[in-house]
Each structure stands twice: as structure tokens, then as C-alpha cells.
C-alpha atoms as a PDB file:
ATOM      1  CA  UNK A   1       0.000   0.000   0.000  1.00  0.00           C
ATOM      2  CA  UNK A   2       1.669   3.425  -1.143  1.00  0.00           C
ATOM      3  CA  UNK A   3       0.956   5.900   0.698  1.00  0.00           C
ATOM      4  CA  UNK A   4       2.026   9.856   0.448  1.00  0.00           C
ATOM      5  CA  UNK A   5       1.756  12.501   3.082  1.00  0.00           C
ATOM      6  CA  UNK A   6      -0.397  14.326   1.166  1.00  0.00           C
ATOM      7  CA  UNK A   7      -3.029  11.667   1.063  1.00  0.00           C
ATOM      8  CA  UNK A   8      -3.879  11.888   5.007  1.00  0.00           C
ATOM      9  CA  UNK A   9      -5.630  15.728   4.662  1.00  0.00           C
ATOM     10  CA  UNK A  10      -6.681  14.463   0.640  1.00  0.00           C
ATOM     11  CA  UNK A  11      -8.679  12.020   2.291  1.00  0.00           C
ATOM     12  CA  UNK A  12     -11.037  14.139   4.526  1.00  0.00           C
ATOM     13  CA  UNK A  13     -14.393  15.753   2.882  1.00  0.00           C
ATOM     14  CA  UNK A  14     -13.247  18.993   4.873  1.00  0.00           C
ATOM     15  CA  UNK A  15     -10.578  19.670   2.723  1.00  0.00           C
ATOM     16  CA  UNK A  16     -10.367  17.671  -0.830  1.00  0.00           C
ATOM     17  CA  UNK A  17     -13.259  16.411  -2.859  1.00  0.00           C
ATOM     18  CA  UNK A  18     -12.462  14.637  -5.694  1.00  0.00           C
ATOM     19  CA  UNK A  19     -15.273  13.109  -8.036  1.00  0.00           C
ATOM     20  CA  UNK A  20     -15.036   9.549  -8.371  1.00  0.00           C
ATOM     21  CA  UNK A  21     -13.397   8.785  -4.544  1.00  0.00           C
ATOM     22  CA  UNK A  22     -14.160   8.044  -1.438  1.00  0.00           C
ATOM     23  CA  UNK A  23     -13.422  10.249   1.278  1.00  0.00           C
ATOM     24  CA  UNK A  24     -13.774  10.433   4.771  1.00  0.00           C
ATOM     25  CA  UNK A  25     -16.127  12.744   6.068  1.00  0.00           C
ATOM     26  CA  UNK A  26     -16.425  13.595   9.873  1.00  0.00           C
ATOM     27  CA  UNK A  27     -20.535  12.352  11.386  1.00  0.00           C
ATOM     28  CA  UNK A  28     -22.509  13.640  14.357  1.00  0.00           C
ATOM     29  CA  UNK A  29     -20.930  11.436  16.782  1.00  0.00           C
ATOM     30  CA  UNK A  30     -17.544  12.604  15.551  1.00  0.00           C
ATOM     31  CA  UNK A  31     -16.198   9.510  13.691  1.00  0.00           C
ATOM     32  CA  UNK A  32     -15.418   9.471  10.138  1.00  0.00           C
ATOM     33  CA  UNK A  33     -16.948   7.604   7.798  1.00  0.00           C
ATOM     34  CA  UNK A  34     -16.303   6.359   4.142  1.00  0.00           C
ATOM     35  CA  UNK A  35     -18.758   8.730   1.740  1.00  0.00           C
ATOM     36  CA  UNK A  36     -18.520   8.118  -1.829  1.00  0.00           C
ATOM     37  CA  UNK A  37     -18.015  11.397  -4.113  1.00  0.00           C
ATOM     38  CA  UNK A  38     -19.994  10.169  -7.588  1.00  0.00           C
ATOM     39  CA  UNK A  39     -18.390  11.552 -10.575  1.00  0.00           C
ATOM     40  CA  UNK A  40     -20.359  14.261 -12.665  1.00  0.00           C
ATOM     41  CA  UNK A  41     -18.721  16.012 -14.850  1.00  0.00           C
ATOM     42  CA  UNK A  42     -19.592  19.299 -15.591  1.00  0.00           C
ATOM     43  CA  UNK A  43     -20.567  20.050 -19.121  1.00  0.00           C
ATOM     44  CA  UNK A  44     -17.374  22.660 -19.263  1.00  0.00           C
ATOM     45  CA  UNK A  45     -15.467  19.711 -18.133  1.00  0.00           C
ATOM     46  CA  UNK A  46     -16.840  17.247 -20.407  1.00  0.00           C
ATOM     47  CA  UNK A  47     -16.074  20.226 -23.093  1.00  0.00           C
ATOM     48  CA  UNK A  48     -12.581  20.356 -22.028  1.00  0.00           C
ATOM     49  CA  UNK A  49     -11.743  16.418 -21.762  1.00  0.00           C
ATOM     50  CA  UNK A  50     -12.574  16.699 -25.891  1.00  0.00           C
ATOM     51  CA  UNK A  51     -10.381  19.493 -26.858  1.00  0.00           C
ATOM     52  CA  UNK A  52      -6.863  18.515 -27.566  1.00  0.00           C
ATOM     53  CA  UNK A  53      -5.633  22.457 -26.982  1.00  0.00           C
ATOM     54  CA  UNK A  54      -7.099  22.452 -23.332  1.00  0.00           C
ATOM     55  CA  UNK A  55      -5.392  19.310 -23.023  1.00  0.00           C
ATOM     56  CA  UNK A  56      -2.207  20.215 -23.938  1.00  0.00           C
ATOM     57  CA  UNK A  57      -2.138  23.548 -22.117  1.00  0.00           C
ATOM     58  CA  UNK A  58      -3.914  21.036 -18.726  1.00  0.00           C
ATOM     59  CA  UNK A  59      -0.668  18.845 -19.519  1.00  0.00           C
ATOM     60  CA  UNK A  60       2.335  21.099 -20.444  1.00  0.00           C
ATOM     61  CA  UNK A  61       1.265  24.403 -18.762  1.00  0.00           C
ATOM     62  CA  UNK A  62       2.342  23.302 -15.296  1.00  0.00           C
ATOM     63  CA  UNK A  63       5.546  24.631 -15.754  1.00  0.00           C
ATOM     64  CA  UNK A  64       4.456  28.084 -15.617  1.00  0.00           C
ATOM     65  CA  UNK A  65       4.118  27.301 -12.094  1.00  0.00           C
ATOM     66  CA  UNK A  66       6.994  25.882 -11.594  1.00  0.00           C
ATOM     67  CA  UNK A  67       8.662  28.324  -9.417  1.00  0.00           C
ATOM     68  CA  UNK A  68       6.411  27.986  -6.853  1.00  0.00           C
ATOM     69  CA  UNK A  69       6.843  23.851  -6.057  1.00  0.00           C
ATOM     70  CA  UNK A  70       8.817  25.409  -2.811  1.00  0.00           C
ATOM     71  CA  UNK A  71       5.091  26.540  -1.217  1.00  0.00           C
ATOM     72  CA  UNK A  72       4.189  23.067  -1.274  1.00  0.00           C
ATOM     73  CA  UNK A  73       5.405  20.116   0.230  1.00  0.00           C
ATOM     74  CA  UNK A  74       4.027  16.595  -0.950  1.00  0.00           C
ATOM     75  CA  UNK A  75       1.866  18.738  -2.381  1.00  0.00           C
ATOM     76  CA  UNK A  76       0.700  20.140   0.483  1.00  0.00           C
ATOM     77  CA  UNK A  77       1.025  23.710   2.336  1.00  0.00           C
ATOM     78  CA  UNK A  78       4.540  24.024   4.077  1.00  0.00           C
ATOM     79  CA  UNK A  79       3.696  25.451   7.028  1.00  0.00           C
ATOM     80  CA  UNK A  80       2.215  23.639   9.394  1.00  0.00           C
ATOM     81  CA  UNK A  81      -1.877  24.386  10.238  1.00  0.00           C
ATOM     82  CA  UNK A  82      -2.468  22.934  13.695  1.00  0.00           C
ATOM     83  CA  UNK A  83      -5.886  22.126  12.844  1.00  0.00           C
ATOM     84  CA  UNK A  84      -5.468  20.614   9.496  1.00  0.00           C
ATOM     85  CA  UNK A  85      -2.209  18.197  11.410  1.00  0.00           C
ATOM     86  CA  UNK A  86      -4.934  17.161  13.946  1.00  0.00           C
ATOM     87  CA  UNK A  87      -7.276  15.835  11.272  1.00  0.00           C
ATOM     88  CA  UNK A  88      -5.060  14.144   9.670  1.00  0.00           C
ATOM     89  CA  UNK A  89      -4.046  12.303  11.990  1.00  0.00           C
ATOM     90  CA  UNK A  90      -7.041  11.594  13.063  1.00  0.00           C
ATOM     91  CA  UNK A  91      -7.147  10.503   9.144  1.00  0.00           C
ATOM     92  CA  UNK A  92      -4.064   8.336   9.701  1.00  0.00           C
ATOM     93  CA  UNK A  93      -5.397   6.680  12.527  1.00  0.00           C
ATOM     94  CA  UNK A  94      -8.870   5.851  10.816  1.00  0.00           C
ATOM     95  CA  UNK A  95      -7.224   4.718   7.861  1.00  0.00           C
ATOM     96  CA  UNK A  96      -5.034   1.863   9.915  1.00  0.00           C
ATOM     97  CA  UNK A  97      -7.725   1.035  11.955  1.00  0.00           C
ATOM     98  CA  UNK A  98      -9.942   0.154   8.872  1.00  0.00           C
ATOM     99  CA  UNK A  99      -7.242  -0.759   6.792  1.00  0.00           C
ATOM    100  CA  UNK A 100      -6.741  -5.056   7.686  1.00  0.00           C
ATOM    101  CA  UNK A 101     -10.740  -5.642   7.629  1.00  0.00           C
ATOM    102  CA  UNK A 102     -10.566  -3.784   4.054  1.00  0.00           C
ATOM    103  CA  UNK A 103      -8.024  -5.853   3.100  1.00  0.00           C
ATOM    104  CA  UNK A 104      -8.966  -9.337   4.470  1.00  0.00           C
ATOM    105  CA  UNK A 105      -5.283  -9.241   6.187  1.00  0.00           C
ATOM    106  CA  UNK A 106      -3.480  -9.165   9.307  1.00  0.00           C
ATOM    107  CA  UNK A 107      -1.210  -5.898   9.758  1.00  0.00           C
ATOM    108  CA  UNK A 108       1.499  -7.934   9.425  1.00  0.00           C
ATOM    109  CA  UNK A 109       0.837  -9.294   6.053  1.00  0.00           C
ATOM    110  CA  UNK A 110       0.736  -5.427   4.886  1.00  0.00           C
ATOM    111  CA  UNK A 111       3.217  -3.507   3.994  1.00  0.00           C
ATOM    112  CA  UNK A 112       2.975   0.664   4.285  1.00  0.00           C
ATOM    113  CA  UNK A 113       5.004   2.032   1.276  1.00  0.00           C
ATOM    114  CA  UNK A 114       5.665   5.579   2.766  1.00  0.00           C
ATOM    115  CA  UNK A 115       7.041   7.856  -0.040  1.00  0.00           C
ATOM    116  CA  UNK A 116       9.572  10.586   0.605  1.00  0.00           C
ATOM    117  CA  UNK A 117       8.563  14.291   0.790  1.00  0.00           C
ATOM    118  CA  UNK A 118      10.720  14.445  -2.155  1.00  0.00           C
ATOM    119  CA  UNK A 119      10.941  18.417  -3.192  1.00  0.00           C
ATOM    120  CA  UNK A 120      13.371  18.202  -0.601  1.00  0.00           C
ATOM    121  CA  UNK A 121      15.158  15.272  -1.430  1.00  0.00           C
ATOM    122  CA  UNK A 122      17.815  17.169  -3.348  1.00  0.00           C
ATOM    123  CA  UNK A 123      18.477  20.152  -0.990  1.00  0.00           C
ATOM    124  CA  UNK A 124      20.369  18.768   2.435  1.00  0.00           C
ATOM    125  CA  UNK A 125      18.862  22.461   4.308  1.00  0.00           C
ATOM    126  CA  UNK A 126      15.808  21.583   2.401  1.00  0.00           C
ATOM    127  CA  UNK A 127      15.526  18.482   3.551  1.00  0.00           C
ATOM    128  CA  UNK A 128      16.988  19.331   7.121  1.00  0.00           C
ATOM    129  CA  UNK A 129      13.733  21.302   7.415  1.00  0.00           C
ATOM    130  CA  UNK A 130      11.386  19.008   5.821  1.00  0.00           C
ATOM    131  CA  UNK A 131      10.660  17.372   9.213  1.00  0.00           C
ATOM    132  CA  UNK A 132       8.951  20.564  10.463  1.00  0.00           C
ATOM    133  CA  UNK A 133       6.809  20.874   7.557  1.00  0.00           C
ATOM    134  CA  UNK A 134       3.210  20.096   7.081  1.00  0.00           C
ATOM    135  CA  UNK A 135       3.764  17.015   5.671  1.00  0.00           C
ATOM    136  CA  UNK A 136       6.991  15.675   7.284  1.00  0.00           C
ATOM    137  CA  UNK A 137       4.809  16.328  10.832  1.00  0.00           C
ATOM    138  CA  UNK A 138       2.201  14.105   9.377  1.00  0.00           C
ATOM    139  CA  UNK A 139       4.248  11.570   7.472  1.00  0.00           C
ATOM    140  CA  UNK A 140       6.231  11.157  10.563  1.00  0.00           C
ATOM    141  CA  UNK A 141       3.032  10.537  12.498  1.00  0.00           C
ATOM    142  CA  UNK A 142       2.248   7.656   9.878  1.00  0.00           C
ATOM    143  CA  UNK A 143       5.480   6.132  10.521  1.00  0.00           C
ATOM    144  CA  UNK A 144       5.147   5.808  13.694  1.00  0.00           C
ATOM    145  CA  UNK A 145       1.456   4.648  14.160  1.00  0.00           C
ATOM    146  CA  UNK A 146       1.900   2.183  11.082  1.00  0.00           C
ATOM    147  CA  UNK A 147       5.052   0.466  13.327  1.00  0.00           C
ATOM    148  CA  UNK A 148       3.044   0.602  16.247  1.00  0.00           C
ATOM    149  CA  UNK A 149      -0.155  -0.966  14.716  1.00  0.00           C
ATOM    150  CA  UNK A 150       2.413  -3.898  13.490  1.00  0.00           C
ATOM    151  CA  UNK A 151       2.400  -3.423   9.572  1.00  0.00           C
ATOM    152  CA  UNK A 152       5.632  -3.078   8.346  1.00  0.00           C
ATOM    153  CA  UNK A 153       6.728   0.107   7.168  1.00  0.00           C
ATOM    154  CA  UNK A 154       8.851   0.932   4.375  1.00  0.00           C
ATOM    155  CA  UNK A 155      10.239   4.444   4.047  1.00  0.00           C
ATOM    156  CA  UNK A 156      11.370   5.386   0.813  1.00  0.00           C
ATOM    157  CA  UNK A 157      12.918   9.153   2.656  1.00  0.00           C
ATOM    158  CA  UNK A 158      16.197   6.931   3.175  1.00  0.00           C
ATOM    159  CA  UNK A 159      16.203   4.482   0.109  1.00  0.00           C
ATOM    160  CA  UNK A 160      15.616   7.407  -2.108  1.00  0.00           C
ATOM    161  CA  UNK A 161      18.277   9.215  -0.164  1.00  0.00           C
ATOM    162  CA  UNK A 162      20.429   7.241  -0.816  1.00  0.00           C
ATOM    163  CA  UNK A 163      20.002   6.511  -4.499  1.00  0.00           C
ATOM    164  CA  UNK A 164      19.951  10.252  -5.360  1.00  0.00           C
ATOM    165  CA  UNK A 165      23.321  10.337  -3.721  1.00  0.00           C
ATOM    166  CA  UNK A 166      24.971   8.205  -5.343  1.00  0.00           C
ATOM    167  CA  UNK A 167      23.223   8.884  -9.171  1.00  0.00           C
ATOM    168  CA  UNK A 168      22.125  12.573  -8.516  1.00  0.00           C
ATOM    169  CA  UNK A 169      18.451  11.381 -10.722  1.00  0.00           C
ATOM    170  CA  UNK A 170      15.022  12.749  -9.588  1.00  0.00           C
ATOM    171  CA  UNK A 171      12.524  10.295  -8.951  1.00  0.00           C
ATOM    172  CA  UNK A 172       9.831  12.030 -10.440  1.00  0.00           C
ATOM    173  CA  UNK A 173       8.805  14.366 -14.108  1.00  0.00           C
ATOM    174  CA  UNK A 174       9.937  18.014 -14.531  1.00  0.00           C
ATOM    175  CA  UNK A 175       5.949  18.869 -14.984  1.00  0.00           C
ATOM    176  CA  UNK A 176       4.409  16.125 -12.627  1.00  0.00           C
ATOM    177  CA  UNK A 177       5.150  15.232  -8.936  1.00  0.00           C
ATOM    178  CA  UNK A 178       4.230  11.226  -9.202  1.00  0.00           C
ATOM    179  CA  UNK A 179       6.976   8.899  -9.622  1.00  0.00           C
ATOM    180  CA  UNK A 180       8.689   8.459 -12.821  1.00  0.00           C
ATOM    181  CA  UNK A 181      10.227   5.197 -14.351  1.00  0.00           C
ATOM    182  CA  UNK A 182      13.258   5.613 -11.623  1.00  0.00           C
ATOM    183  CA  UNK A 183      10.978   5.674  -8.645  1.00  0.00           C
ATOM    184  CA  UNK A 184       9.127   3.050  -9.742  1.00  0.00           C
ATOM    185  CA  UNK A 185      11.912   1.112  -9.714  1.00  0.00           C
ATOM    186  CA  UNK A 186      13.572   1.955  -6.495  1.00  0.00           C
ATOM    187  CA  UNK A 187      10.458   1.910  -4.871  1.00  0.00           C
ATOM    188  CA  UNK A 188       9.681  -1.655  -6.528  1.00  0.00           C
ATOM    189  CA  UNK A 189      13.390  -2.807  -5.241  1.00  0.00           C
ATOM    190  CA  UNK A 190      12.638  -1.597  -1.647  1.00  0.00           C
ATOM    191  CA  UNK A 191       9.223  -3.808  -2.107  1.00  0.00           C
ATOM    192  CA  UNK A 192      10.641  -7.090  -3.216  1.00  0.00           C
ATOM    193  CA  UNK A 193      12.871  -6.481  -0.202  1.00  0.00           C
ATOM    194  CA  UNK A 194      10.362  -6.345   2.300  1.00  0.00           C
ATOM    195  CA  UNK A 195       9.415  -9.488   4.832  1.00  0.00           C
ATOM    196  CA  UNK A 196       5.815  -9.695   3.357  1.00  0.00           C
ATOM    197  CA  UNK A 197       7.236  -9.629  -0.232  1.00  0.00           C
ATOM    198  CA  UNK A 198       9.253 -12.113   0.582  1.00  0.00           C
ATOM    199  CA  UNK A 199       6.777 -14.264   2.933  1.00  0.00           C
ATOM    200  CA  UNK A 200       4.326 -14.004  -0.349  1.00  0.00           C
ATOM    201  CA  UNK A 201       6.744 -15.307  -2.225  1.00  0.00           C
ATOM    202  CA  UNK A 202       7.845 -18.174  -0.328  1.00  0.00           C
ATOM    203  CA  UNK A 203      11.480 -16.878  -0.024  1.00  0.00           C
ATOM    204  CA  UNK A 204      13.771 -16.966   2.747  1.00  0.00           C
END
């Protein structure tokens, strides 16, 4: 299960609704509960989806914005909102609880890919200060609750790390944050390295 910092506060109604997704959204006793967003397209949408100029200027007209990846973090705000940390972890905490019965497995038979906040991979004061951060306060909270609840946790922070020092290559595109063909990889090394990789497999 890959999981990014960014999708603790993605997850929650009160701040991300995306068509087509579930999301958790917070009921009158205070728990949060699984709500299905249907996807409806507006008809400007639906417009845009069919024109190959608004999908080219959708697809290559990020880097305009390029210069301002440092206000995010795992694509999320920098600083740190005190309220928006809370709910996520209350996110984070959900999400493991519900996580094995979804699954149909014992914690121990899942395996938590945590990515890196990887903006500041390449910077060692940028990623010095990561920690601090929005989403290195809430990624380290997911470490640590994911160990405690006995999956087994694999953070990509030090494996990519690592790799970047010794090949100085980004792990993602120049106009799109998700992993490219060299994350995939790493990441799918770190995976096949893992106990419940290995247990799957029958290996020793």
C-alpha cells in the first residue's frame, strides 16, 4: 500500500473532494466515515476532456508554475496548520484502523510504502527542514502509528536518499510530482525487499 503525506488531509471531505473517490467525512458522533463522491462532470469539463488544446495547455502548462513547487510540500502547504495536522491524523489513525478488515489481512501481512517528501530530497537544508513541515509532521506521524499498529513500514525518505546520492536522478517528471520510471523502480526494489514480499513469495 503506497501511501504519500499528502493523502492523510486528501482524504477528509473537509478539505479535498475529488469526483469519483471516497473520502472520509467527519458524522454527528464525531467519527469518520467512508462517503462516496460520484463523478459528474460538468458540461465545461466534459467540453474540455474533448479538446486537444485544453489538453495540452492542462498537460504542459504546469511549468508556468513551476517556481512555486517550494510553497508546497508533498503537495501540500509548508507550514504547518495545527488544525489541518490534527485531522489528519485523526485521518491516519482511521485509515489503519480500517485498513486489515478492508483488506482481508493481518497488519502484518501489509506492507505501508511511505514515499519521501521528495521536493526536498535534493536540498540537504531543504531536507533538514522538511521534518517541520506540514507534511513531514504528518508523514512522521504515519510512521510511527503504522510500526506501532504492526504493519511493516517501508520508508522510501532513506532508500531514495540514498540513491539520489549516489546517481544525482530525480525520482519524479519536470511537470508532474508522481513517480517516474526511476521511482518506480527503487520503490519496486525496496518492495521485493520487504518481509511480506518475501513471505508471499515463499522466499527466505
Amino acid at each position: 500500500m503506497v501511501v504519500g503525506a499528502n493523502d492523510a488531509d486528501e482524504s477528509l471531505l473537509k478539505y479535498w473532494r475529488d469526483q469519483g473517490f471516497y473520502h472520509f467525512r467527519e458524522g454527528s458522533d464525531g467519527a469518520l466515515a467512508l462517503e462516496r463522491v460520484d463523478y459528474r462532470p460538468s458540461p465545461f469539463r466534459q467540453l474540455v476532456r474533448r479538446s486537444a488544446l485544453a489538453r495540452y495547455a492542462l498537460m504542459n502548462g504546469r511549468s508556468v508554475f513551476r517556481g512555486r513547487v517550494g510553497a508546497v510540500s508533498g503537495n501540500t502547504p509548508t507550514q504547518p496548520d495545527l488544525q489541518r495536522v490534527r485531522d489528519s491524523k485523526r485521518a491516519v489513525d482511521t485509515f489503519l484502523a480500517q485498513l486489515p478488515s478492508m483488506a482481508g489481512l493481518a497488519p502484518l501481512r501489509i506492507a505501508l510504502v511511505v514515499d519521501a517528501i521528495r521536493p526536498a530530497l535534493y536540498s540537504p537544508r531543504e531536507r533538514d527542514a522538511a521534518d517541520s513541515t506540514f507534511s513531514g509532521q504528518v508523514r512522521r506521524y504515519l510512521l510511527e502509528r503504522g510500526r506501532e499498529a504492526g504493519f511493516e513500514v517501508v520508508d522510501m525518505e532513506p532508500i531514495f536518499a540514498a540513491h539520489f546520492a549516489r546517481n544525482s536522478v530525480r525520482f519524479e517528471y519536470p511537470v508532474d510530482a508522481h513517480w517516474n520510471d526511476v521511482g518506480h523502480r527503487v520503490a519496486a526494489e525496496a518492495v521485493s525487499a520487504s518481509s511480506v514480499f518475501r513471505d508471499l513469495q515463499g522466499l527466505p
